[in-house]
Protein backbone atom coordinates (compact mmCIF):
# COMPACT_ATOMS: atom_id res chain seq x y z
CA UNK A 1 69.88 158.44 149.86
CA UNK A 2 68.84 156.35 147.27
CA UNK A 3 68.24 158.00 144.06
CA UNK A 4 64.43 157.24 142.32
CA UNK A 5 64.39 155.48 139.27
CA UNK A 6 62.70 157.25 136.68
CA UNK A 7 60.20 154.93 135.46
CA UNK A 8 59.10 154.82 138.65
CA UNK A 9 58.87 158.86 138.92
CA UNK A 10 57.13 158.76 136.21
CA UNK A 11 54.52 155.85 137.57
CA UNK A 12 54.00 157.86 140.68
CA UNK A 13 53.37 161.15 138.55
CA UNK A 14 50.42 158.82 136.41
CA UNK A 15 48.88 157.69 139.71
CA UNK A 16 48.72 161.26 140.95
CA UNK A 17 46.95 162.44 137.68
CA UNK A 18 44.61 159.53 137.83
CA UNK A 19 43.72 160.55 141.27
CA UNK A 20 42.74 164.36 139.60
CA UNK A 21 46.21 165.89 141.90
CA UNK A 22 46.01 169.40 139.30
CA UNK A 23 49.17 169.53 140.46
CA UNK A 24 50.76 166.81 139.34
CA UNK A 25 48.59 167.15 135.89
CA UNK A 26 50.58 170.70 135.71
CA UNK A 27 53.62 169.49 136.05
CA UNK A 28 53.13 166.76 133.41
CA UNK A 29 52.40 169.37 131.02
CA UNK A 30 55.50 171.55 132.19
CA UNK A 31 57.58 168.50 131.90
CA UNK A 32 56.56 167.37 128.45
CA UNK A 33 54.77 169.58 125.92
CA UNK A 34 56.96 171.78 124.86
CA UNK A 35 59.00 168.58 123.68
CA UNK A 36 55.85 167.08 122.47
CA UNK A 37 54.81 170.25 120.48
CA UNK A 38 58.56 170.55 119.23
CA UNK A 39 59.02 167.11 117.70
CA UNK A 40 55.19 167.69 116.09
CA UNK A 41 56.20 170.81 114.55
CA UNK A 42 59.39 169.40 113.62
CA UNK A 43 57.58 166.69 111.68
CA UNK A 44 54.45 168.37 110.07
CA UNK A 45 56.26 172.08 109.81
CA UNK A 46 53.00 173.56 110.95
CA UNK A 47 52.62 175.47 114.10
CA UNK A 48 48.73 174.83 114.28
CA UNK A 49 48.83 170.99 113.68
CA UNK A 50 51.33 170.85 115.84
CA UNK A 51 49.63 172.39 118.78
CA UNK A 52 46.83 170.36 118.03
CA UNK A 53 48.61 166.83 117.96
CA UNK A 54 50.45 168.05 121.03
CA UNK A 55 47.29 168.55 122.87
CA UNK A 56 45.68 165.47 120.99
CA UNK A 57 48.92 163.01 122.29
CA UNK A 58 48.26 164.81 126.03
CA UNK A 59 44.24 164.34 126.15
CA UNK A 60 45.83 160.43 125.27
CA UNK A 61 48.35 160.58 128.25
CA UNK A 62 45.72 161.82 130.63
CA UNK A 63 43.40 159.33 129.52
CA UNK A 64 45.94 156.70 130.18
CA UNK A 65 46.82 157.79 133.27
CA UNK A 66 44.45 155.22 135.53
CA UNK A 67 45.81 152.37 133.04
CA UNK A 68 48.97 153.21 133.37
CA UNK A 69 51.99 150.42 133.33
CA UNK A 70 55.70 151.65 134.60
CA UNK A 71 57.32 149.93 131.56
CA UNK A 72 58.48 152.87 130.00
CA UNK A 73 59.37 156.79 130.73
CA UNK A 74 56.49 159.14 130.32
CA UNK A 75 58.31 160.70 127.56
CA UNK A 76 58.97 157.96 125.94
CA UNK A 77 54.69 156.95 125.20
CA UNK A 78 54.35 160.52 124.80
CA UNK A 79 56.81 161.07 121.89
CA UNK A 80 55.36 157.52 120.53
CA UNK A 81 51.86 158.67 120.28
CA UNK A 82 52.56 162.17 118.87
CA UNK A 83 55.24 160.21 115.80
CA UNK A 84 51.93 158.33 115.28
CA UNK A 85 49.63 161.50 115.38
CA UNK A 86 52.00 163.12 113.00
CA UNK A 87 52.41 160.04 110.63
CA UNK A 88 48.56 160.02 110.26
CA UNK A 89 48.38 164.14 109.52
CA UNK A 90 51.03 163.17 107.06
CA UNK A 91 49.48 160.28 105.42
CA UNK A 92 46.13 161.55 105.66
CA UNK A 93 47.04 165.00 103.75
CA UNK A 94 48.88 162.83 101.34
CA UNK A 95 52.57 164.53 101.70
CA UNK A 96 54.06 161.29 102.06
CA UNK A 97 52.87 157.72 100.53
CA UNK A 98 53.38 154.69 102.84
CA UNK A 99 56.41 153.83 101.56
CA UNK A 100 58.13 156.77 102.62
CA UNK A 101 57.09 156.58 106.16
CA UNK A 102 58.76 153.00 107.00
CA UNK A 103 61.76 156.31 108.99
CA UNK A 104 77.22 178.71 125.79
CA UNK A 105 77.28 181.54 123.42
CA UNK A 106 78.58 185.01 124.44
CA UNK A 107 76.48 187.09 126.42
CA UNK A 108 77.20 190.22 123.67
CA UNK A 109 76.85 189.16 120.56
CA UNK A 110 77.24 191.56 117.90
CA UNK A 111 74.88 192.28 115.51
CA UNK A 112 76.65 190.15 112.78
CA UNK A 113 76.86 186.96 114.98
CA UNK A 114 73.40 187.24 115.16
CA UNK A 115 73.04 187.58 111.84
CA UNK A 116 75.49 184.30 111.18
CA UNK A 117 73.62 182.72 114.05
CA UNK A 118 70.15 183.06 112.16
CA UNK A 119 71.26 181.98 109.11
CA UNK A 120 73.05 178.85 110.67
CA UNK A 121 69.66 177.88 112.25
CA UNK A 122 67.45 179.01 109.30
CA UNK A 123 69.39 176.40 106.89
CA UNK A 124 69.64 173.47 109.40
CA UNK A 125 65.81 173.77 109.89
CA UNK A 126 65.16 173.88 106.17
CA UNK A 127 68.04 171.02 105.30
CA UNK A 128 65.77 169.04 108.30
CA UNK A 129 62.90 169.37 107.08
CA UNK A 130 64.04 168.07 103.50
CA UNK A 131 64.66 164.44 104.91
CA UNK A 132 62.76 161.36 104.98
CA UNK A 133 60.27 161.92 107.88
CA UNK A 134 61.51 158.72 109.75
CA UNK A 135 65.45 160.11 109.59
CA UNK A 136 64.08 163.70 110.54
CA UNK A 137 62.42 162.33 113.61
CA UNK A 138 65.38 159.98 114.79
CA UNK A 139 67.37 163.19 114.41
CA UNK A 140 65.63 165.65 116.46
CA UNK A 141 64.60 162.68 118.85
CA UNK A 142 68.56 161.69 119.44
CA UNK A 143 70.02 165.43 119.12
CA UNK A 144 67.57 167.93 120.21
CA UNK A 145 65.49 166.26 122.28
CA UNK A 146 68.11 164.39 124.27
CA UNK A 147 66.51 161.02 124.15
CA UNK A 148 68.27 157.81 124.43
CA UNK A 149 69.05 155.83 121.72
CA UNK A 150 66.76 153.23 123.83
CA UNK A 151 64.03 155.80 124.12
CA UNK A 152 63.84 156.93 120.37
CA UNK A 153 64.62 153.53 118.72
CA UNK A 154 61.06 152.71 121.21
CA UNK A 155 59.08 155.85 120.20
CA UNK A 156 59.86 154.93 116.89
CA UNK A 157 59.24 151.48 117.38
CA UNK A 158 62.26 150.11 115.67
CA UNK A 159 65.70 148.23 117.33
CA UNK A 160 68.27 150.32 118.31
CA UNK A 161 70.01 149.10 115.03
CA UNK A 162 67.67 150.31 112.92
CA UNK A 163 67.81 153.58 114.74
CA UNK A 164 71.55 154.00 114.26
CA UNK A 165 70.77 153.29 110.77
CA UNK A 166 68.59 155.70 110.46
CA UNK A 167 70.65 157.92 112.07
CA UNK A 168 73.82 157.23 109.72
CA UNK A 169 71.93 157.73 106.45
CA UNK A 170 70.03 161.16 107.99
CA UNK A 171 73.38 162.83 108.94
CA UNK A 172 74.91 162.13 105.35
CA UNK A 173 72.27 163.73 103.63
CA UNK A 174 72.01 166.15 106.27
CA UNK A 175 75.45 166.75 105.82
CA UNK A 176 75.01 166.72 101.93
CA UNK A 177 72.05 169.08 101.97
CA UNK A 178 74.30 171.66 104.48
CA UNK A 179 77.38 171.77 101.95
CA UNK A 180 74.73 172.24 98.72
CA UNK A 181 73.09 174.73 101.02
CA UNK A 182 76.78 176.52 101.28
CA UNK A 183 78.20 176.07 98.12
CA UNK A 184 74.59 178.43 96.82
CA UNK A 185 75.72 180.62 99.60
CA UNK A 186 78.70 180.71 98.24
CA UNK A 187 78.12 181.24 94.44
CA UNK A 188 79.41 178.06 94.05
CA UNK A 189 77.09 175.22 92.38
């Protein structure tokens, strides 16, 4: 049996919306807003603007459905239009000029792992959001969303080059802003 390719899956799934299949509509948004509503929040670090360019980048995707060309994976347009959505917010509410913008555990934890656990999370989230928006996307996009480097170099609309590039320079200063993170921790400065 030959396996489907998914750019094809994901043509099929676009006729079926255009055609009004609920169905199929349901399981686009099963499929791909909670990714879509992760990488907004990730970029404008607000749980209501990211809902709404979520919903804003899906009303897009069903409107493109009829239209729709199998040259790239759903998610791929989909994380695309909601970078753009959140660029605009970002621009638009001035936190960033132009310029800026060119990038198994064990089942019984204890109490303190938890604890450690939190912590761990809490700082990566805050050393995240500290960098460059364009090396904070290609971050989440590569690491915690599971995209290619194909697929995020193409929602980001860069070459893969520039992508590992961006990459590169967001791990060292996520890497820098970690250790300053622990050496506070610490007591150390």
């Amino acid at each position: 049996m030959r396996k489907t390719d998914p750019v094809e899956r994901d043509a099929d799934l676009m006729r079926r919306v255009a055609r009004g299949d609920g169905s199929a509509s349901r399981l686009l948004a099963r499929e791909h807003l909670d990714g879509a509503y992760r990488q907004a929040l990730s970029l404008l670090g607000n749980r209501s603007d990211a809902e709404d360019t979520a919903q804003e980048a899906f009303l897009r995707l069903w409107k493109a459905a009829p239209d729709w060309q199998p040259q790239a994976r759903i998610k791929t347009w989909l994380y695309r239009v909601v970078y753009n959505l959140c660029m605009d917010r970002l621009r638009q509410s001035k936190r960033f000029s132009s310029a800026e913008i060119p990038e198994q555990a064990d089942p019984a934890p204890s109490m303190f792992e938890l604890r450690e656990r939190q912590q761990m999370h809490d700082s990566l989230t805050h050393s995240l959001q500290q960098l460059p928006a364009r090396q904070q996307a290609a971050i989440r996009l590569v690491h915690l969303e599971e995209c290619s480097g194909r697929e995020a170099a193409g929602i980001l609309d860069i070459s893969t080059d520039a992508l590992e590039s961006l990459l590169a320079r967001g791990r060292r200063k996520l890497r820098d802003l970690l250790q300053t993170a622990e050496n506070r921790k610490g007591g150390r400065k």
